[in-house]
C-alpha atoms as a PDB file:
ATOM      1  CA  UNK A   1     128.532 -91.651 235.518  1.00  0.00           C
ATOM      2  CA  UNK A   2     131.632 -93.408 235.103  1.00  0.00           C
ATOM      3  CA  UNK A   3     134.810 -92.120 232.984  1.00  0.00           C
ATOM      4  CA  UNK A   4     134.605 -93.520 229.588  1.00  0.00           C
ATOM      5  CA  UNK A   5     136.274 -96.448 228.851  1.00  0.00           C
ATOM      6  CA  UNK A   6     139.173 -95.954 225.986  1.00  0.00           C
ATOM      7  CA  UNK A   7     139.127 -99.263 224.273  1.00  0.00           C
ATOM      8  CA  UNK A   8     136.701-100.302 221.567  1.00  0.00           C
ATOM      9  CA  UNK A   9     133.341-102.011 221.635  1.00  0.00           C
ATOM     10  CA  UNK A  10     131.865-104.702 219.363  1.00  0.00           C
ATOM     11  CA  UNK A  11     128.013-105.146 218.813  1.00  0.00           C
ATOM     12  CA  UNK A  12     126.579-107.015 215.917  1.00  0.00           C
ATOM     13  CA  UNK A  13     129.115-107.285 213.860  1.00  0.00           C
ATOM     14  CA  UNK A  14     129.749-103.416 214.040  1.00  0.00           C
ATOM     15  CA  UNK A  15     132.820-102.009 215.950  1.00  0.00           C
ATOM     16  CA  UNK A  16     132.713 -99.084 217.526  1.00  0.00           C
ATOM     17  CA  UNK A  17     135.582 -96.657 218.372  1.00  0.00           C
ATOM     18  CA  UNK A  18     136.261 -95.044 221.506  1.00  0.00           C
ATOM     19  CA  UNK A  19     135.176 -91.621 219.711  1.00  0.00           C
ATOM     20  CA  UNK A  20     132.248 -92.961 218.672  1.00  0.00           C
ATOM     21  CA  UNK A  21     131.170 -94.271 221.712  1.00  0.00           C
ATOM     22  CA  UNK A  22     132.083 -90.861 223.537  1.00  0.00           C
ATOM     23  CA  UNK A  23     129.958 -88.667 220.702  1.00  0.00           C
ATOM     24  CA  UNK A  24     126.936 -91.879 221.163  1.00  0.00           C
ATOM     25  CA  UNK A  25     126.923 -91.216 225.061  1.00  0.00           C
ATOM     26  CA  UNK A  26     127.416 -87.326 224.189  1.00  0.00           C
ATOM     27  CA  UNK A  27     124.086 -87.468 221.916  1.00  0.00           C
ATOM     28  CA  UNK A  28     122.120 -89.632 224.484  1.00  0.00           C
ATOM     29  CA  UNK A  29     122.850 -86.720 226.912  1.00  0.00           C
ATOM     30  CA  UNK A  30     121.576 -84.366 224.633  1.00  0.00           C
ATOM     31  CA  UNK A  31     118.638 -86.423 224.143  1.00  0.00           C
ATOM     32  CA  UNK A  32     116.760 -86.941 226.924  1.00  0.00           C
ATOM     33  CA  UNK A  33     113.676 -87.140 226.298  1.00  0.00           C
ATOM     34  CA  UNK A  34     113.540 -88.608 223.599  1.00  0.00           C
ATOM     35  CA  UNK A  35     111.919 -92.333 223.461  1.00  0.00           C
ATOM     36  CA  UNK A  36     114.529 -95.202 223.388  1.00  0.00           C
ATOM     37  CA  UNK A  37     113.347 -96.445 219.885  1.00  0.00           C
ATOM     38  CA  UNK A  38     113.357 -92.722 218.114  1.00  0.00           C
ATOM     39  CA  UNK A  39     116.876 -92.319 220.536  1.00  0.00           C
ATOM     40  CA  UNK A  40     118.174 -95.638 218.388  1.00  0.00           C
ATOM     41  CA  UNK A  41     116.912 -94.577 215.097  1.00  0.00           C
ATOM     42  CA  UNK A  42     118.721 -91.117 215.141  1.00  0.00           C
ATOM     43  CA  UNK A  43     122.037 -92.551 216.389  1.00  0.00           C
ATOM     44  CA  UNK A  44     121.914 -95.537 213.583  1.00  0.00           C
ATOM     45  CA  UNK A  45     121.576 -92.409 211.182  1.00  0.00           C
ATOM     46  CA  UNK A  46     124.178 -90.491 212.503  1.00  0.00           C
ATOM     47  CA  UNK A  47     126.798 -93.764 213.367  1.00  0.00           C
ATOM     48  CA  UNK A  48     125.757 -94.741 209.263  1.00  0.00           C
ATOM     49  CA  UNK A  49     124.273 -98.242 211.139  1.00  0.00           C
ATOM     50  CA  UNK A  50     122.425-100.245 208.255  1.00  0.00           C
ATOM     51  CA  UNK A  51     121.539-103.536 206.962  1.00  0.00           C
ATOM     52  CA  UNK A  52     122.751-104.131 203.309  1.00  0.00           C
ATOM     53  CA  UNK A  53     118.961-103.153 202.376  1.00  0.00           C
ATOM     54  CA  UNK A  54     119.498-100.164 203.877  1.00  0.00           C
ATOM     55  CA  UNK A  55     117.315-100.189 207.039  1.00  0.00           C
ATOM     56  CA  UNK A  56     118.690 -99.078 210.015  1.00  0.00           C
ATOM     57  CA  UNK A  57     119.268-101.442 212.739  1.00  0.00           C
ATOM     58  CA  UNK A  58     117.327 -99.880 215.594  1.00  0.00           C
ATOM     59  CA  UNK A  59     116.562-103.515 217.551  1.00  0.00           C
ATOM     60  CA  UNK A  60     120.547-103.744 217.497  1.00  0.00           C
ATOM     61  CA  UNK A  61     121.451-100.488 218.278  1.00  0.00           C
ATOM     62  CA  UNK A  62     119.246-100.243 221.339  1.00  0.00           C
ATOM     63  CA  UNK A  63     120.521-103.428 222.441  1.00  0.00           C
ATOM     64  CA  UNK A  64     124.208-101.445 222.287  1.00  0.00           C
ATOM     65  CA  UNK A  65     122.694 -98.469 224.346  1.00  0.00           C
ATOM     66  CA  UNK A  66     121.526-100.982 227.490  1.00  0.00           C
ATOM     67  CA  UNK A  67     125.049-102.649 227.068  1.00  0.00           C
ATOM     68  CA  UNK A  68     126.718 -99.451 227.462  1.00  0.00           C
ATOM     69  CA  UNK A  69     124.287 -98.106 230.265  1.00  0.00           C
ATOM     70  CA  UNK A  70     125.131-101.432 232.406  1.00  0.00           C
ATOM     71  CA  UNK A  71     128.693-100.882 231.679  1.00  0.00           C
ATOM     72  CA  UNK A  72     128.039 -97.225 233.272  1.00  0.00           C
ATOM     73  CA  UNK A  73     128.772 -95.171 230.325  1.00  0.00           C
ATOM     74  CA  UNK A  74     125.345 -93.214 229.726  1.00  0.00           C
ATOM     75  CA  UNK A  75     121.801 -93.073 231.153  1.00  0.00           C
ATOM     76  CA  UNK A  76     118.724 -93.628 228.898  1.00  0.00           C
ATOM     77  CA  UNK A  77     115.168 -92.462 229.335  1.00  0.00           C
ATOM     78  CA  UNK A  78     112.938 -94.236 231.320  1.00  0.00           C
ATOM     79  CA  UNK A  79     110.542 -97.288 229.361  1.00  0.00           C
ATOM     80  CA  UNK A  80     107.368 -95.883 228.265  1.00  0.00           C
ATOM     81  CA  UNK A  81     104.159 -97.807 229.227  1.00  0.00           C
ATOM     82  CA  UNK A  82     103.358 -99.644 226.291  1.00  0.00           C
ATOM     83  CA  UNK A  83      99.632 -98.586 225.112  1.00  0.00           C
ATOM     84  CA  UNK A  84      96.832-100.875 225.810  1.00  0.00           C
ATOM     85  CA  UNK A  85      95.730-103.190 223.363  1.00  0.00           C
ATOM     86  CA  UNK A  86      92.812-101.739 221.417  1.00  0.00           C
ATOM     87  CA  UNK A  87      89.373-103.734 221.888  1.00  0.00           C
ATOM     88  CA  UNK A  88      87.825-105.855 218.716  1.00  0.00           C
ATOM     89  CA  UNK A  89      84.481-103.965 217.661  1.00  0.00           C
ATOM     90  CA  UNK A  90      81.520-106.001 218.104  1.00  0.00           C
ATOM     91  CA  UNK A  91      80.374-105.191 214.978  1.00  0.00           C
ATOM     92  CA  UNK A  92      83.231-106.641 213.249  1.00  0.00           C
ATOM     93  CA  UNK A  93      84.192-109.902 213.460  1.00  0.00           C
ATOM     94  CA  UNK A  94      87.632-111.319 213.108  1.00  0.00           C
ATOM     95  CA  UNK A  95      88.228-112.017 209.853  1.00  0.00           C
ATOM     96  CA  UNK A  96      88.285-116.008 209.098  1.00  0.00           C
ATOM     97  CA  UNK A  97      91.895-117.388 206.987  1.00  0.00           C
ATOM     98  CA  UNK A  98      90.873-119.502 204.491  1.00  0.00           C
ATOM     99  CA  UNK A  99      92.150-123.037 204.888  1.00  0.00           C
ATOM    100  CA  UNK A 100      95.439-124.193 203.542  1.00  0.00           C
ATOM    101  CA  UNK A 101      94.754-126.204 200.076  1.00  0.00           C
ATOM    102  CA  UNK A 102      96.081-129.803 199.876  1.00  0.00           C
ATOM    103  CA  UNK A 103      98.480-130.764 197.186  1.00  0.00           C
ATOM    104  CA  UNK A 104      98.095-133.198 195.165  1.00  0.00           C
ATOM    105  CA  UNK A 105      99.835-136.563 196.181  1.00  0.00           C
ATOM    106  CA  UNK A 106      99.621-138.653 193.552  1.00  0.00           C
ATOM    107  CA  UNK A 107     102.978-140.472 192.323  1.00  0.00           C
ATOM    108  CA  UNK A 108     105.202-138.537 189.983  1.00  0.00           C
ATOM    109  CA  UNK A 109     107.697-140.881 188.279  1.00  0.00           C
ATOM    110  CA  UNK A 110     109.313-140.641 185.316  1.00  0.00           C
ATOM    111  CA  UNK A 111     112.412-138.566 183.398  1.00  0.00           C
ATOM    112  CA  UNK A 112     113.178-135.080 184.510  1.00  0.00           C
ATOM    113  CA  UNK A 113     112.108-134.275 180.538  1.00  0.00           C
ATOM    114  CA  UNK A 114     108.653-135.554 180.832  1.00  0.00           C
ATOM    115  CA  UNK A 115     107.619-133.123 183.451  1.00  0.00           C
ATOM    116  CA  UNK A 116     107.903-130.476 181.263  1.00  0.00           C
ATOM    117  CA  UNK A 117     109.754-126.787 182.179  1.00  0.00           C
ATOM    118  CA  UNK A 118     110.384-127.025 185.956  1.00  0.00           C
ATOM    119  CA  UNK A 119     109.979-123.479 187.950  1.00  0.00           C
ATOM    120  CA  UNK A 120     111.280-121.929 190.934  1.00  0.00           C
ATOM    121  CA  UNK A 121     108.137-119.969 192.109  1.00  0.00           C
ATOM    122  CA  UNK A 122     108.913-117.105 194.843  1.00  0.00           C
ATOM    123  CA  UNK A 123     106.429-117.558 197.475  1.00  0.00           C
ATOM    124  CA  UNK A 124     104.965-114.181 198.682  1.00  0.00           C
ATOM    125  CA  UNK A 125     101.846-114.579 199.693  1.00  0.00           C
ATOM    126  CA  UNK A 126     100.897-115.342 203.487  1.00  0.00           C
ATOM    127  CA  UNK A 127      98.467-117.833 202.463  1.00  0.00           C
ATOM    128  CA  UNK A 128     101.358-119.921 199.981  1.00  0.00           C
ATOM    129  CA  UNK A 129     104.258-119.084 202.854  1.00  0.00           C
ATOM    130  CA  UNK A 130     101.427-121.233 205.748  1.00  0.00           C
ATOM    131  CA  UNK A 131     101.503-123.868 202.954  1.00  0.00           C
ATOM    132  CA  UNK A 132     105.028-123.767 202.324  1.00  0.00           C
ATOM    133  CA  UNK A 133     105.704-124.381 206.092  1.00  0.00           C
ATOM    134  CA  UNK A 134     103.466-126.486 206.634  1.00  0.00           C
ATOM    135  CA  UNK A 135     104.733-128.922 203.795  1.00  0.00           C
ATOM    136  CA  UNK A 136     108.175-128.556 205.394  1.00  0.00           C
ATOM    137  CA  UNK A 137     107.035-129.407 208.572  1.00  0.00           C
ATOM    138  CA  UNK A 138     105.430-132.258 207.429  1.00  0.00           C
ATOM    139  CA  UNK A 139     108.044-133.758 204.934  1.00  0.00           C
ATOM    140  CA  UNK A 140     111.305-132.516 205.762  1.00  0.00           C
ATOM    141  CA  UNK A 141     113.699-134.250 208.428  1.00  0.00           C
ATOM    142  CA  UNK A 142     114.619-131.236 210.266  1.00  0.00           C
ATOM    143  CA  UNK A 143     111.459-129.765 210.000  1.00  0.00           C
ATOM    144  CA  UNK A 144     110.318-126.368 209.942  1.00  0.00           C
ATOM    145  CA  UNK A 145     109.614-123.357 213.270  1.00  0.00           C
ATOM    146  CA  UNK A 146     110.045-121.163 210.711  1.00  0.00           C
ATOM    147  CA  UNK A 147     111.929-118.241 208.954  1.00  0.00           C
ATOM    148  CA  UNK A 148     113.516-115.133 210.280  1.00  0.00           C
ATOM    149  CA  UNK A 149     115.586-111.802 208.953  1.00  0.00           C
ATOM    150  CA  UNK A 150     116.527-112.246 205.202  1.00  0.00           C
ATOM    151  CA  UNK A 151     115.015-115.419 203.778  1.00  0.00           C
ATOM    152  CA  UNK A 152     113.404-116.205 200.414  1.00  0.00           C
ATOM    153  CA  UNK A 153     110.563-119.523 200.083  1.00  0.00           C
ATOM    154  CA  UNK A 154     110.764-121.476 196.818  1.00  0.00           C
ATOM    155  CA  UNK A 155     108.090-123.914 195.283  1.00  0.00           C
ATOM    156  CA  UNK A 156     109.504-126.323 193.039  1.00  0.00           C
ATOM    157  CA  UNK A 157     106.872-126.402 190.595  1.00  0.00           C
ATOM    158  CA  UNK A 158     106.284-128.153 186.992  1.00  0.00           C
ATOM    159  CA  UNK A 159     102.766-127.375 184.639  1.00  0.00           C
ATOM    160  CA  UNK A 160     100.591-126.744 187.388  1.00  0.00           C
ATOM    161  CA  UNK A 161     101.346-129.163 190.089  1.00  0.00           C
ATOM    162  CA  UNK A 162     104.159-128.561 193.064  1.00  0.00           C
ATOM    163  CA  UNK A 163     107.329-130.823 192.924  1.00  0.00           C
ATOM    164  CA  UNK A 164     109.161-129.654 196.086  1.00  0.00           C
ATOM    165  CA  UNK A 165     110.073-126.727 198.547  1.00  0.00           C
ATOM    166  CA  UNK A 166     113.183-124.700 198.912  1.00  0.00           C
ATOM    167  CA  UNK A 167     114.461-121.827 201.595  1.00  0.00           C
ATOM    168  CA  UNK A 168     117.051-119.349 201.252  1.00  0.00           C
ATOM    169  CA  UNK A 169     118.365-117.487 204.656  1.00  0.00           C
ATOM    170  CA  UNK A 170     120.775-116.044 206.198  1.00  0.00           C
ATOM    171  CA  UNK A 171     124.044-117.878 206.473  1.00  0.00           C
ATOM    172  CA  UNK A 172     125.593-118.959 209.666  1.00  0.00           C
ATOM    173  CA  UNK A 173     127.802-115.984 211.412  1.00  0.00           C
ATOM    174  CA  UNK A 174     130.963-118.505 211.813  1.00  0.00           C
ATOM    175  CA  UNK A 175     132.428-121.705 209.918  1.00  0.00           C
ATOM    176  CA  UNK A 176     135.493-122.309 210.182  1.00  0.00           C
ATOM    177  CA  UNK A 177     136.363-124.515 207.256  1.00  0.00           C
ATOM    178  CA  UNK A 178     134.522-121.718 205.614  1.00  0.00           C
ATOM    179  CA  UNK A 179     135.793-118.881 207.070  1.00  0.00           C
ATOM    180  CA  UNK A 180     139.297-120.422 206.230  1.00  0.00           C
ATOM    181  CA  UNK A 181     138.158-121.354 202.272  1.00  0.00           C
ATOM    182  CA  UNK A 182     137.017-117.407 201.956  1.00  0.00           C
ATOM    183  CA  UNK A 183     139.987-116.395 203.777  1.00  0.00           C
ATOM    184  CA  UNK A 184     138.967-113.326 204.895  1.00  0.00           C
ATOM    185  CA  UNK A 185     139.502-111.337 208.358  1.00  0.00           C
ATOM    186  CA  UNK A 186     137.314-111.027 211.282  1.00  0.00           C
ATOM    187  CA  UNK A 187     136.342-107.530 210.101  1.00  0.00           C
ATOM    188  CA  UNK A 188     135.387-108.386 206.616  1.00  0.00           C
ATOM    189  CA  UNK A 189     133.577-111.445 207.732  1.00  0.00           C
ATOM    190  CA  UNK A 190     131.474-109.324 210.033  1.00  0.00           C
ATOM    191  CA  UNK A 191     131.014-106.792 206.926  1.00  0.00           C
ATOM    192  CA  UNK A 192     130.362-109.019 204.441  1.00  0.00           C
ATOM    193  CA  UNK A 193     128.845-112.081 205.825  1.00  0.00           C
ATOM    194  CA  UNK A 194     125.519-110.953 205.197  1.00  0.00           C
ATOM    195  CA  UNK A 195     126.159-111.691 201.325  1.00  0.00           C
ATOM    196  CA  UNK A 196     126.732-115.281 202.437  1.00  0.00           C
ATOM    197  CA  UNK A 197     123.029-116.725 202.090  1.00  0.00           C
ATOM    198  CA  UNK A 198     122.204-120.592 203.056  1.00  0.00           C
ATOM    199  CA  UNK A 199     119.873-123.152 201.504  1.00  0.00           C
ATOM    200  CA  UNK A 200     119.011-123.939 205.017  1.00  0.00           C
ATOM    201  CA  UNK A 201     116.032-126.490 203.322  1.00  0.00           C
ATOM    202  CA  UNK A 202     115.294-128.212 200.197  1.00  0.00           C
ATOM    203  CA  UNK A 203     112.686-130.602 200.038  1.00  0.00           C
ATOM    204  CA  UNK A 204     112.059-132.845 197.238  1.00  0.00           C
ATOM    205  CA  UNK A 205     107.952-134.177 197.672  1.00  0.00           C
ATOM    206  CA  UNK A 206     108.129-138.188 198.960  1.00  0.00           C
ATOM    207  CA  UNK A 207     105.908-138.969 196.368  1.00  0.00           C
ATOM    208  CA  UNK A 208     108.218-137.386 193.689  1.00  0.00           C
ATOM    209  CA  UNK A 209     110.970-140.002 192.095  1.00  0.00           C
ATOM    210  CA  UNK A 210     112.336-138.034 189.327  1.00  0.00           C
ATOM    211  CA  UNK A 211     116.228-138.606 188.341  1.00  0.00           C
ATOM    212  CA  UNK A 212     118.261-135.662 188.446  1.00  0.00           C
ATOM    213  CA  UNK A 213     115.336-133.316 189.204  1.00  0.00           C
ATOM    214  CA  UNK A 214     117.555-132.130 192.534  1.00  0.00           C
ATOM    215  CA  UNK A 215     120.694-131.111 190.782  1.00  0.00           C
ATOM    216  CA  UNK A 216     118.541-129.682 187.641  1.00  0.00           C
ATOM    217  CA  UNK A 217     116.494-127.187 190.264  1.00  0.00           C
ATOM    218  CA  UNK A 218     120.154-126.223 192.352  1.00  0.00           C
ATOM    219  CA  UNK A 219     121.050-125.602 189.151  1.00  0.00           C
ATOM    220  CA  UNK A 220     118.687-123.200 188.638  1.00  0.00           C
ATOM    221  CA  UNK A 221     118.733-121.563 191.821  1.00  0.00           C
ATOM    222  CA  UNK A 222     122.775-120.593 191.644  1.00  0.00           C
ATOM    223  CA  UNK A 223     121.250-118.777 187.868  1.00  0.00           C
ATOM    224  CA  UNK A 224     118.520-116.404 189.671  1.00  0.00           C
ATOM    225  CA  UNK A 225     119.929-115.963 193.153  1.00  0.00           C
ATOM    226  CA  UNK A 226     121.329-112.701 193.010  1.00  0.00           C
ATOM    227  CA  UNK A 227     118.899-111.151 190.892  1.00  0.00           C
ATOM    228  CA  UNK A 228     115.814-112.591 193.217  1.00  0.00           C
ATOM    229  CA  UNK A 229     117.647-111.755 196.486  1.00  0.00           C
ATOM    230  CA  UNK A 230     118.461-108.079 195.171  1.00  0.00           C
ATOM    231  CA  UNK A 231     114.633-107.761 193.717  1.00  0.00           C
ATOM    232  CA  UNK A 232     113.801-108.829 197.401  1.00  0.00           C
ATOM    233  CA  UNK A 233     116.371-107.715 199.682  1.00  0.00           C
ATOM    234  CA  UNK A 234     118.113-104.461 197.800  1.00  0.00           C
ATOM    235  CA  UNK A 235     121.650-106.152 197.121  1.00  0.00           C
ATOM    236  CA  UNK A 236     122.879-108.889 195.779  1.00  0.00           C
ATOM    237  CA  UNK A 237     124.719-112.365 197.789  1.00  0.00           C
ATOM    238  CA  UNK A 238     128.420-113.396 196.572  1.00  0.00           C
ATOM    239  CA  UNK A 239     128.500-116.984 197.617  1.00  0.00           C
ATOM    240  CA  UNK A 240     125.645-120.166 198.375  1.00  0.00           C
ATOM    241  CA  UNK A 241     126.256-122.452 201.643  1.00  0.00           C
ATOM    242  CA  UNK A 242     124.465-125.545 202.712  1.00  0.00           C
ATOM    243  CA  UNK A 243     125.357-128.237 205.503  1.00  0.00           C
ATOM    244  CA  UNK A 244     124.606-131.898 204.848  1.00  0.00           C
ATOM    245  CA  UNK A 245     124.081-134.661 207.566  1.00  0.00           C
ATOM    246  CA  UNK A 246     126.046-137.747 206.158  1.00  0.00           C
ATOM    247  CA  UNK A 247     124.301-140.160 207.905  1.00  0.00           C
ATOM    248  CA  UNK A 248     121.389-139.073 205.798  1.00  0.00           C
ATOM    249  CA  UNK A 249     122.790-137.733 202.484  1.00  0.00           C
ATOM    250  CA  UNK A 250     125.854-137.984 200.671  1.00  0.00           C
ATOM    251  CA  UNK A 251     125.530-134.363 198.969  1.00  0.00           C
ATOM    252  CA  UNK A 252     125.612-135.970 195.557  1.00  0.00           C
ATOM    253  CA  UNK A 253     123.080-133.583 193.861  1.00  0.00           C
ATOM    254  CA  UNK A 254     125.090-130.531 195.149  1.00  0.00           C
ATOM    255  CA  UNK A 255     128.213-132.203 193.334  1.00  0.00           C
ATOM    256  CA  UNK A 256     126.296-132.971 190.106  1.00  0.00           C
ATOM    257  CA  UNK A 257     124.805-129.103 190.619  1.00  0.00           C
ATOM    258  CA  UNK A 258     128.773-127.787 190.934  1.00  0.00           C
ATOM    259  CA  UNK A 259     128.915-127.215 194.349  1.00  0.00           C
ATOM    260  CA  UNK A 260     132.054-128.106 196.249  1.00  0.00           C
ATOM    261  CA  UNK A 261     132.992-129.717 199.528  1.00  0.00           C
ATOM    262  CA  UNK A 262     134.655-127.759 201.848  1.00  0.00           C
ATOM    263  CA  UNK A 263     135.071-130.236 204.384  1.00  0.00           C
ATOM    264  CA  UNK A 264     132.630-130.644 207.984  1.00  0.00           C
ATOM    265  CA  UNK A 265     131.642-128.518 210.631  1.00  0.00           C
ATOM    266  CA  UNK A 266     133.264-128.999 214.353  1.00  0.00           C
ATOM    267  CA  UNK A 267     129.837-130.173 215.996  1.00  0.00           C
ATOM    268  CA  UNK A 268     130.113-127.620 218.483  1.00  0.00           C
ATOM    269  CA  UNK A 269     128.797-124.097 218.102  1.00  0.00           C
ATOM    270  CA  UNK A 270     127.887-120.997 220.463  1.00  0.00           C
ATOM    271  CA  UNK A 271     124.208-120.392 220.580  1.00  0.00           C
ATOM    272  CA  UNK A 272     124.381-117.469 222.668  1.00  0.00           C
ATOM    273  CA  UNK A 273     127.463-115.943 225.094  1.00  0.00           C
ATOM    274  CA  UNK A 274     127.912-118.854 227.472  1.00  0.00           C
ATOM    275  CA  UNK A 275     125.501-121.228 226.385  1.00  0.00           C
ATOM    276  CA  UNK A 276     126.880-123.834 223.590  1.00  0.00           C
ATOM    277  CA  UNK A 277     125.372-126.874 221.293  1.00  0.00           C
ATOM    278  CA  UNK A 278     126.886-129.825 220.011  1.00  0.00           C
ATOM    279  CA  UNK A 279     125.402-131.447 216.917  1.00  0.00           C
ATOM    280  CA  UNK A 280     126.472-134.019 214.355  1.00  0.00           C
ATOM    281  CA  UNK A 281     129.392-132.755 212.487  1.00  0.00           C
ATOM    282  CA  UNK A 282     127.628-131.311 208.734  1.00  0.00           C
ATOM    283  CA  UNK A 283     129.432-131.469 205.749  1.00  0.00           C
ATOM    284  CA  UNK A 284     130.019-127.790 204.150  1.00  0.00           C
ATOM    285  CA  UNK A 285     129.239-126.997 201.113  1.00  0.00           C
ATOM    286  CA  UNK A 286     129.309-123.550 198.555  1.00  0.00           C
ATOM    287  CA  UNK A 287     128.587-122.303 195.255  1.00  0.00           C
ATOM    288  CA  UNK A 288     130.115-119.322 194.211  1.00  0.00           C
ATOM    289  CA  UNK A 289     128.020-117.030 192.311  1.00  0.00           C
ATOM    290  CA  UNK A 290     130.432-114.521 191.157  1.00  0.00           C
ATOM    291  CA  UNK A 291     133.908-115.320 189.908  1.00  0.00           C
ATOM    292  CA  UNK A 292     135.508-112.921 192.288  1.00  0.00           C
ATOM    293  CA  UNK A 293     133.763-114.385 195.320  1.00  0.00           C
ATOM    294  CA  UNK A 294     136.385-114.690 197.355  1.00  0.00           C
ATOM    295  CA  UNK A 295     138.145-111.845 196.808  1.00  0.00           C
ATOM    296  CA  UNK A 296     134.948-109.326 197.376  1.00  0.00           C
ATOM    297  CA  UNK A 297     133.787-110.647 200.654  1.00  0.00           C
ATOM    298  CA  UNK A 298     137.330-110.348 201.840  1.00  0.00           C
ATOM    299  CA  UNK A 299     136.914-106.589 201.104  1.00  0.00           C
ATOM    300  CA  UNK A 300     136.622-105.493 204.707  1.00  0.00           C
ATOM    301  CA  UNK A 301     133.970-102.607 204.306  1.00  0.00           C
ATOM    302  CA  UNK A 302     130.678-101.611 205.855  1.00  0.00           C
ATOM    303  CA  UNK A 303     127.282-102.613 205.132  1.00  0.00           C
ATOM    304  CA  UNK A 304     126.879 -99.898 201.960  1.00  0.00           C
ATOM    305  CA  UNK A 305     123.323 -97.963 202.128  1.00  0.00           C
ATOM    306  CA  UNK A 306     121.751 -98.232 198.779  1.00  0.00           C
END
């Protein structure tokens, strides 16, 4: 085993001390036999590792452990088999979805007041979220894969027929006409950037033409943010991002909504260590949704537990 290694290590967002890697190799020693996942749950207890929901990040955590094994520092227990897949019962068969149901696609033209009260409807079940993507994949330019970690669908919806789709997600790690607007450090930006969230898509229907409808629902959505992401995530987001292609969009319903421009992205990015994208440069822009934004994700603590 080699001699452990007296700088620090960074993983996720988290740094870790050369004492706490020393007691983390000391507890996998004490450990042995304990499966990798259960090994990775007890240290995120004892290292206080948790998402702002208060989860603990096992996935990350055991990604740590093999970095540090490679690296020589500690020796974890073997992979377990994983268990065969049980067999479907003959007697039961698989249980049929029931198909996705069309929306309506007649024309909706008109002022915004004789729609009536407009909605932002949280989608949660799996049945609305398959219709939700599926709408996005269809209608919006960048499509949809869909959604992973925090995230948060949106109907648009007026009476009883659906106007339009909307995603919330997790913001991007690094911007750097951003990360310079927030000014904050590396280590509060790997804290805090968590309460960043992104309207990665909004989707108006094609067969919607309704002035001012875009701005009225962004308008609603900077109201109910926190609340919905705290109902739905256990804590609240500080600040709204969004990126806008300008060969497509000129951003002018995020300006009538009180957004600002903080200027465009670079183009290039970092997909993974040694492996970057270039892209058509995005224009940036946020809505704060506290008045001390700025000043609280600069605040260079750890993910709190609830």
């Amino acid at each position: 085993m080699a001699v452990l290694s007296t700088r620090n290590w960074v993983h996720c967002g988290r740094e870790f001390s050369a004492a706490e890697i020393a007691d983390l190799c000391a507890t996998v020693a004490w450990l042995p036999g304990l499966p990798r996942q259960e090994l990775a749950a007890t240290l995120c207890e004892h290292l206080a590792w948790f998402t702002l929901s208060g989860t603990p990040k096992i996935h990350a955590c055991q990604e740590f452990l093999e970095r540090l094994q490679a690296a020589g520092l500690l020796e974890l227990p073997p992979l377990r088999p994983a268990r065969p897949a049980r067999p479907a019962r003959p007697d039961r068969p698989e249980r049929l979805l029931p198909a996705v149901e069309p929306i309506d696609e007649a024309p909706i033209h008109g002022p915004l007041q004789a729609l009536g009260p407009v909605r932002l409807e949280i989608v949660r079940e799996t049945m609305l979220a398959a219709q939700w993507d599926a709408l996005v994949a269809r209608w919006h330019p960048l499509g949809f894969q869909g959604a992973f970690g925090y995230r948060l669908r949106y109907f648009i919806t007026a009476d009883d027929r659906r106007l339009g789709c909307l995603l919330l997600a997790g913001a991007a790690r690094a911007v750097a006409v951003r990360d310079r607007w927030i000014g904050w450090t590396v280590q509060a930006r790997r804290a805090n950037v968590p309460r960043v969230v992104n309207n990665s898509r909004f989707l108006i229907f094609p067969h919607v033409r309704v002035a001012h409808l875009a701005s009225h629902v962004l308008g609603q959505l900077a109201r109910r943010t926190r609340a919905d992401w705290l109902d739905h995530w256990g804590f609240e987001p500080l600040l709204l991002e969004t990126f806008v292609d300008p060969r497509h969009h000129a951003g002018t319903c995020y300006r009538a909504a009180g957004w600002q421009l903080l200027g465009t992205t670079s183009g290039r990015g970092l997909a993974r260590p040694g492996q970057s994208y270039h892209s058509t440069p995005r224009q940036v822009w946020v809505k704060p949704l506290t008045l001390d934004c700025r000043a609280s994700l600069c605040a260079a603590q750890g993910s709190p537990r609830p």
